[in-house]
C-alpha atoms as a PDB file:
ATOM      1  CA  UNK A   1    -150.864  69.198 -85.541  1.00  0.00           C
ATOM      2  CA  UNK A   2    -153.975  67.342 -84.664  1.00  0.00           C
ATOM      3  CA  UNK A   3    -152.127  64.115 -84.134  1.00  0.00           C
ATOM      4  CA  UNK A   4    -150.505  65.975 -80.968  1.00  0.00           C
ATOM      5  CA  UNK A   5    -153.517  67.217 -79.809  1.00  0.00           C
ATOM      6  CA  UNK A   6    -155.028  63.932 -79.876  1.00  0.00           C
ATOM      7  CA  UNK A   7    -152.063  62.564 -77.880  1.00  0.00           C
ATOM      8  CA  UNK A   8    -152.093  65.073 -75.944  1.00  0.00           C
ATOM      9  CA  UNK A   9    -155.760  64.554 -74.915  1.00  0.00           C
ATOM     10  CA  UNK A  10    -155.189  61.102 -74.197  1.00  0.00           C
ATOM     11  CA  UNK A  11    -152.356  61.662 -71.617  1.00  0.00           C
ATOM     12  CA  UNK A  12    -154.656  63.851 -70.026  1.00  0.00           C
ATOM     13  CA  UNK A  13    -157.124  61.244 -70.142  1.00  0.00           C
ATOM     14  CA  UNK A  14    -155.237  58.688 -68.467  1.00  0.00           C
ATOM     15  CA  UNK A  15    -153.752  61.270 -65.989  1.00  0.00           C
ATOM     16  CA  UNK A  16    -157.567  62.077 -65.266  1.00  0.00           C
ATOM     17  CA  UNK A  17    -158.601  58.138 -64.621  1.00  0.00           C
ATOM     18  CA  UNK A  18    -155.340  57.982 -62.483  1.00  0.00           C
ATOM     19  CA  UNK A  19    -156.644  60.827 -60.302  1.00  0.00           C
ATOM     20  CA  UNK A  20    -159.982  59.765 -60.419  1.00  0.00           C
ATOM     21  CA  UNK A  21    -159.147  56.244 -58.758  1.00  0.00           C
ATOM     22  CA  UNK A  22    -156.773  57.826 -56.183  1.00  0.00           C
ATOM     23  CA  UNK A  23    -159.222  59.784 -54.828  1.00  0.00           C
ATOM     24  CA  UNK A  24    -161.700  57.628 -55.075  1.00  0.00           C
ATOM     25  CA  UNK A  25    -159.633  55.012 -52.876  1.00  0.00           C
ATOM     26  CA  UNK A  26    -159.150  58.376 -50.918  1.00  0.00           C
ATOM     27  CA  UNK A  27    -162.615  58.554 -50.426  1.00  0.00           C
ATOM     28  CA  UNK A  28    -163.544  55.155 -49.194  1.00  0.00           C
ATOM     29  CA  UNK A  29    -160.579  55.178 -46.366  1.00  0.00           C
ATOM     30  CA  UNK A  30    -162.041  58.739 -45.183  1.00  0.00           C
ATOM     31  CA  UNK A  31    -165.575  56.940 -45.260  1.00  0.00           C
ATOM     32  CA  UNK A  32    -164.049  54.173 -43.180  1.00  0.00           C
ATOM     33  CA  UNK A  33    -162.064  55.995 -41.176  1.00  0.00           C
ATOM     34  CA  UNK A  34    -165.319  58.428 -39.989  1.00  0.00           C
ATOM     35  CA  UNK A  35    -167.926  55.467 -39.987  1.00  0.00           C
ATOM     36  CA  UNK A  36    -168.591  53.690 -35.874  1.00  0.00           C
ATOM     37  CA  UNK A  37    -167.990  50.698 -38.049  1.00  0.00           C
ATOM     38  CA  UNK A  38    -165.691  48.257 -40.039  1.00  0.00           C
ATOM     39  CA  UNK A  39    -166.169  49.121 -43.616  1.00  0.00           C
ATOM     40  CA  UNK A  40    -164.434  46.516 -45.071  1.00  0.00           C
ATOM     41  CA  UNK A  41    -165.575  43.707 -42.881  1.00  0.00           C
ATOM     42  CA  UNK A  42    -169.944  45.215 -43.780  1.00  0.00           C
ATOM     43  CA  UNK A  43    -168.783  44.471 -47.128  1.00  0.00           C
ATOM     44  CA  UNK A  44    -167.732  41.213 -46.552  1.00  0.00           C
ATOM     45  CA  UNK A  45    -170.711  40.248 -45.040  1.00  0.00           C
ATOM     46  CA  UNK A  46    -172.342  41.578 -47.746  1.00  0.00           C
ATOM     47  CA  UNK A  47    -174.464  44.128 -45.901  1.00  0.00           C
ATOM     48  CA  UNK A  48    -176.481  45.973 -48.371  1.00  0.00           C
ATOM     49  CA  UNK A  49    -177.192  48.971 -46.560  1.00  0.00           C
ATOM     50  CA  UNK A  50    -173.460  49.837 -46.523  1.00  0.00           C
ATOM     51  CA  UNK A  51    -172.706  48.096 -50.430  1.00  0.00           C
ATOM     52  CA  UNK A  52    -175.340  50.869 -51.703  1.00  0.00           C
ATOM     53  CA  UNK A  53    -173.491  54.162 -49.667  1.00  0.00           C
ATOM     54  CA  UNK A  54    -170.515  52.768 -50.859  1.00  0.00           C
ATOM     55  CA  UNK A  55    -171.475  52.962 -54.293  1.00  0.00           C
ATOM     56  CA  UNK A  56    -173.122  56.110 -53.720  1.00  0.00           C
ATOM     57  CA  UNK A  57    -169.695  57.624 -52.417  1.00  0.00           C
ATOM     58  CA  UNK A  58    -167.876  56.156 -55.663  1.00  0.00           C
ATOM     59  CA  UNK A  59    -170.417  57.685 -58.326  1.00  0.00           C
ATOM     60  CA  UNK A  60    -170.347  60.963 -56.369  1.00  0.00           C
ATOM     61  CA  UNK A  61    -166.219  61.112 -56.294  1.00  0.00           C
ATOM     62  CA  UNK A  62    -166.396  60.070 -59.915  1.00  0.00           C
ATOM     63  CA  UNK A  63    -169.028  62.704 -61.287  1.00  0.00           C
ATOM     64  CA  UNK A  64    -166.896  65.370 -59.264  1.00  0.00           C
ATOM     65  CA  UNK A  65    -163.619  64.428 -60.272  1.00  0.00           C
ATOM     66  CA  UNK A  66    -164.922  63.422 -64.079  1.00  0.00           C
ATOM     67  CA  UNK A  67    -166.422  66.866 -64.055  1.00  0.00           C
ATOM     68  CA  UNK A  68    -163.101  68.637 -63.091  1.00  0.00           C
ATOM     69  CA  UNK A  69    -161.343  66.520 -65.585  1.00  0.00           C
ATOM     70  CA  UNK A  70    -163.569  67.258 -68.404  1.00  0.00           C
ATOM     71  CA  UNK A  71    -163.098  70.883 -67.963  1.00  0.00           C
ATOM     72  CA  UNK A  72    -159.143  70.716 -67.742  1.00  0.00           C
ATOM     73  CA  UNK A  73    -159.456  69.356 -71.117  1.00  0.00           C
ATOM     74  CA  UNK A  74    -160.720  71.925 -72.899  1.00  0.00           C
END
């Protein structure tokens, strides 16, 4: 019984991360898509100003979506 539960938990778990990184990638082409600017190509030049909302956006998706993960489980 517990071994299915545990199993269980863990396909939810890798469901969750799947999610997570979808919208995640989600995220960044809405970002790039509303943004006067090319995303990508601030990155490349390794603007920092953009590299640190960037990250922001990621953490922010990722607490959300870890959040509404986390509950699912239980």
């Amino acid at each position: 019984m517990e071994l299915t539960i545990v199993l269980l938990n863990l396909v939810y778990a890798v469901i969750g991360a799947a999610l997570a990184l979808l919208f995640m990638v989600l995220g960044f082409k809405v970002f790039d898509r509303i943004t006067p600017f090319d995303t990508s190509r601030q990155l490349e030049e390794k603007n920092t100003a953009v590299g640190i909302v960037v990250g922001a956006i990621f953490v922010g998706l990722g607490i959300a979506v870890g959040l509404v993960i986390g509950l699912g489980l239980n």
